[in-house]
Structure formats: structure tokens, C-alpha cells
Protein backbone atom coordinates (compact mmCIF):
# COMPACT_ATOMS: atom_id res chain seq x y z
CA UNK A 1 13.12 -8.89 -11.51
CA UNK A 2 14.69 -10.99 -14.41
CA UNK A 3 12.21 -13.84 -15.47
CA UNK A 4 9.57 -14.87 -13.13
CA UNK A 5 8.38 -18.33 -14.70
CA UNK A 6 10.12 -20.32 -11.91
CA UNK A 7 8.34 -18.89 -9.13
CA UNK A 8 6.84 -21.17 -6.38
CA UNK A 9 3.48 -19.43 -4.94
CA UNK A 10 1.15 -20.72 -3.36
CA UNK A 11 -2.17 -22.11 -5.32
CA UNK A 12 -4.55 -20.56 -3.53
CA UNK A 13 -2.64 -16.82 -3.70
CA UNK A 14 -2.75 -17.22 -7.12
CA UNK A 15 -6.03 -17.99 -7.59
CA UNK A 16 -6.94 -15.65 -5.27
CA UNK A 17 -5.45 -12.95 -7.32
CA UNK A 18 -5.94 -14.48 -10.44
CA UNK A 19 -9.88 -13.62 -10.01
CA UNK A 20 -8.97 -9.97 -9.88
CA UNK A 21 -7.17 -10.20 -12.92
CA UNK A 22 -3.96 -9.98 -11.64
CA UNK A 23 -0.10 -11.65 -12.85
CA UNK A 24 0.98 -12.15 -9.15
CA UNK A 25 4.88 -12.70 -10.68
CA UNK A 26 4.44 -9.54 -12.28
CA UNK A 27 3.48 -7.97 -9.43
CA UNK A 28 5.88 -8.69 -7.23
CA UNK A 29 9.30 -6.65 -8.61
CA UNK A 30 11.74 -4.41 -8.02
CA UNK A 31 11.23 -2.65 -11.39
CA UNK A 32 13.55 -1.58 -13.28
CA UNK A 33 16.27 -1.79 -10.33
CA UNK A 34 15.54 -5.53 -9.59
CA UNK A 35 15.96 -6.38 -13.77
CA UNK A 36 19.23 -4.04 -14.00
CA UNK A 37 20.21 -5.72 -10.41
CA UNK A 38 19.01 -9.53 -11.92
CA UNK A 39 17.06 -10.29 -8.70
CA UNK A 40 15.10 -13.26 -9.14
CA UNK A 41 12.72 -14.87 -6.76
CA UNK A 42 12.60 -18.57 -6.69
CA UNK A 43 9.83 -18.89 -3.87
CA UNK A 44 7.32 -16.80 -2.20
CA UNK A 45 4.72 -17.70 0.44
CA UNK A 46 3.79 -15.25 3.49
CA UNK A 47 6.02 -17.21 5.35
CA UNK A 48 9.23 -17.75 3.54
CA UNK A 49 10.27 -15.96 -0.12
CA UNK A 50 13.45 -17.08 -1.42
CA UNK A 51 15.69 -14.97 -4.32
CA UNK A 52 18.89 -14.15 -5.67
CA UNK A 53 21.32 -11.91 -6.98
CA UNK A 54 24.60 -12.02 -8.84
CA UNK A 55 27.65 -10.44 -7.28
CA UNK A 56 28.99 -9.14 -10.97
CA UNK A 57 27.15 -6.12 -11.76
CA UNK A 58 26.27 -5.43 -8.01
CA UNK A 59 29.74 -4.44 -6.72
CA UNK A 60 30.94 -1.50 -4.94
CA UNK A 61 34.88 0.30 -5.79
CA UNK A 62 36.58 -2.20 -3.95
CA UNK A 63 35.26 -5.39 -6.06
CA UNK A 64 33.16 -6.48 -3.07
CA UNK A 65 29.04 -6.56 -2.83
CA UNK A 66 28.05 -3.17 -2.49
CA UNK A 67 26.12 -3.01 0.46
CA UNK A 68 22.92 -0.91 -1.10
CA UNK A 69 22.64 -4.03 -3.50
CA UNK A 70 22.13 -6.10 -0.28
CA UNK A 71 19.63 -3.87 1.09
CA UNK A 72 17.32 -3.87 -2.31
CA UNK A 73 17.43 -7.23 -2.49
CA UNK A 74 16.31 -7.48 1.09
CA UNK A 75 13.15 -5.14 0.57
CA UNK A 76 12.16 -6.41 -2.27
CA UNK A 77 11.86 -10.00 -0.59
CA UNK A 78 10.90 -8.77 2.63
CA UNK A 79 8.14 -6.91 0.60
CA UNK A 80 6.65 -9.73 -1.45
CA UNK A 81 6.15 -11.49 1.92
CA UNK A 82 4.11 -8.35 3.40
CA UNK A 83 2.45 -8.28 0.63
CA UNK A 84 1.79 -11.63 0.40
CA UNK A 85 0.44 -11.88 4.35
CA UNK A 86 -1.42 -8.65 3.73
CA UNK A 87 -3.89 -10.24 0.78
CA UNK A 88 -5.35 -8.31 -1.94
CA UNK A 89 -6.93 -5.70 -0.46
CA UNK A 90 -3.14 -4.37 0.84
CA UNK A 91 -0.79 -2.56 -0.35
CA UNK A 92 2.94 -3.00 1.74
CA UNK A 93 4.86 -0.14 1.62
CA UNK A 94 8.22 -0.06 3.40
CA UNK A 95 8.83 2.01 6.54
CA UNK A 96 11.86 0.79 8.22
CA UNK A 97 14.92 -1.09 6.46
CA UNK A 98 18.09 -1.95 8.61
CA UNK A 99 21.37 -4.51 7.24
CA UNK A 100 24.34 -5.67 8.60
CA UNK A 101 26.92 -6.56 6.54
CA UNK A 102 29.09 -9.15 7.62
CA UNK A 103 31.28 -10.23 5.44
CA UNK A 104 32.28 -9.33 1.16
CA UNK A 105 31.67 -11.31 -1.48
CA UNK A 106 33.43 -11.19 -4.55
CA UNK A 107 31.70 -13.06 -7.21
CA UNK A 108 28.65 -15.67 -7.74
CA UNK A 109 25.21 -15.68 -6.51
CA UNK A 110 23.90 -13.98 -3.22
CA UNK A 111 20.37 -15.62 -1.78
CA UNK A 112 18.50 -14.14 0.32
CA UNK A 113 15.62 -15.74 2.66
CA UNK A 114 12.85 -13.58 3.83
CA UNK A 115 11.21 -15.34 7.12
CA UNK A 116 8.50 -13.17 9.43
CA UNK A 117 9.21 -11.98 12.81
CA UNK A 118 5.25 -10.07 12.81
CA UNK A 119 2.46 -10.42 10.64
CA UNK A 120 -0.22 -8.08 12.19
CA UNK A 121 -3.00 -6.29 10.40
CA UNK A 122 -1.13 -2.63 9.85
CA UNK A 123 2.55 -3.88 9.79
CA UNK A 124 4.60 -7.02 8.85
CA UNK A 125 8.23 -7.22 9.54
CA UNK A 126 10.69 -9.31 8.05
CA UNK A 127 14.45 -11.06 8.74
CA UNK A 128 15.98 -11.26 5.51
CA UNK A 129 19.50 -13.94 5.75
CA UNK A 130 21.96 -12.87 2.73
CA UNK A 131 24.20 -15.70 2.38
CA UNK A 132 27.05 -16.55 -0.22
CA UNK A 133 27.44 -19.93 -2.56
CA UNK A 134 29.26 -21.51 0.72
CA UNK A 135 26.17 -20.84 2.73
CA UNK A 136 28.13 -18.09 4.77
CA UNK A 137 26.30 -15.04 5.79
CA UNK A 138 26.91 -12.10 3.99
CA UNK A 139 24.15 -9.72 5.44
CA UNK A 140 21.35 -9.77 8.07
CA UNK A 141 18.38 -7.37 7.24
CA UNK A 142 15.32 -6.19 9.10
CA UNK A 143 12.28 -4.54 7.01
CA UNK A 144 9.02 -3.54 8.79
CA UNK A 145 6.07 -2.43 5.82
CA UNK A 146 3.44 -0.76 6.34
CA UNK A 147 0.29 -2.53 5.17
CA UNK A 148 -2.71 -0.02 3.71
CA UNK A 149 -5.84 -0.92 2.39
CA UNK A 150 -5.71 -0.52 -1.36
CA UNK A 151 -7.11 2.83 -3.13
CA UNK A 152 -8.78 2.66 -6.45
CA UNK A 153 -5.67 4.98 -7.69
CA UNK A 154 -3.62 1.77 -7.10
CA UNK A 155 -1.59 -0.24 -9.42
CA UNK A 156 0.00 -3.18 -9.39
CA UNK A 157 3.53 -1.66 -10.25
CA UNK A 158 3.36 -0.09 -7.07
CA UNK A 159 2.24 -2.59 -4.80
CA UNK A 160 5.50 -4.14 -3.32
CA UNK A 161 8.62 -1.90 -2.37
């Protein structure tokens, strides 16, 4: 997802997955998608993760934010939350993603703020608020993940999305 060193997590998630020998930045991306897209995610606890995305790049015929660009970048924050309220031994995997675009944008950065509407133990669900550089907001987003124990097939490449 772009570079990773500004991250804000909190100590004791990274300690906690620091003793399994686990890079929780790394962990947390969109792949290939989020580096092409240049997500970035500037904060991530279980209850808030913060992250952006330019406009340029992202854009659909019309010049305007294409609205699948919204929707990754709203699973892949909604996702490092679930995963982030699910622990270690879970694995989020999306289920259900809904957005509502509400207005274009045209150029500059997009940020998107992931906040919980349920944390239980088999399913997490997320708002995600996509708002412009004014503060005006572009998309509202919905993602419920499913959260599975982890299999010793796992990796960490798939463990958010």
C-alpha cells in the first residue's frame, strides 16, 4: 500500500504480533492493487484506521473518482480494522461491501476513516467516510468481514481483504 513507515498502531498490537514474527505494516495491504492505487494508511487501531488515496491515477472516463477506487480503499481499511479487533489468531475476510457515492472529485487526496458499527467474535462491520481535501463527503461505505480462526496454510499476504 505505498510505504508503511508512518503508520500509527497500537504498542501492544505490535508487540503482540511482533512475538509471532510478524511485520504488522506489511501485513495489512491491498497488494499489488493498493501500491498501483497508492493507498496509504496513516492510522490503524480496532477502532479507527485512517488512509488515503490520490484522485490522479484512480479516475474513471469522465475525469472523476472512479467509484471501484472508492470501494478498495474502503475494504482495505475496513479490513485492517477487522483484522485488527479479530487478534492473531483471525483471519478477516470480506463478505459484504456496499458505497454510496455522493459526490466526484477531480483531483488531490481522498481519506477515508474506518470506524466500527460491530465487533463480535465471527463478524466485524465497518463505516468507512470518503471525504475530499475540503472535508466534503465523497463516499459512504459499509463492509461486514468475516472473522475465521487462522489455518496453518495461512499467510500473512492473505490475511486482510
Amino acid at each position: 500500500m505505498g510505504e508503511q513507515q508512518h503508520v500509527k498502531f497500537p504498542q501492544d498490537v505490535l508487540d503482540e504480533y511482533a512475538a509471532l514474527g510478524v511485520d504488522l505494516p506489511a501485513l495489512f495491504s491491498a497488494g499489488h492493487l493498493g501500491t498501483r492505487m497508492g493507498v496509504q494508511i496513516l492510522e490503524a487501531s480496532a477502532d479507527r484506521v485512517v488512509g488515503t488515496m490520490p484522485v490522479e491515477g484512480n479516475t474513471q472516463p469522465y475525469g472523476l473518482l472512479h467509484g471501484g477506487a472508492s470501494a478498495v480503499l474502503a475494504e482495505t481499511l475496513g479490513s485492517v480494522g477487522a483484522m485488527l479487533h479479530g487478534g492473531s489468531s483471525k483471519i478477516a475476510v470480506g463478505v459484504d461491501l456496499n458505497c454510496t457515492h455522493h459526490r466526484g472529485a477531480r483531483s488531490g487526496l481522498v481519506t477515508g476513516v474506518a470506524t466500527p458499527v460491530h465487533r463480535g467474535r465471527s463478524t466485524a462491520t465497518y463505516e468507512i467516510v470518503i471525504s475530499d481535501e475540503e472535508g466534503r463527503r465523497v463516499c459512504s461505505a459499509r463492509l461486514t468481514c468475516l472473522l475465521r480462526d487462522v489455518n496453518p496454510g495461512d499467510g500473512p499476504a492473505g490475511a486482510a481483504g
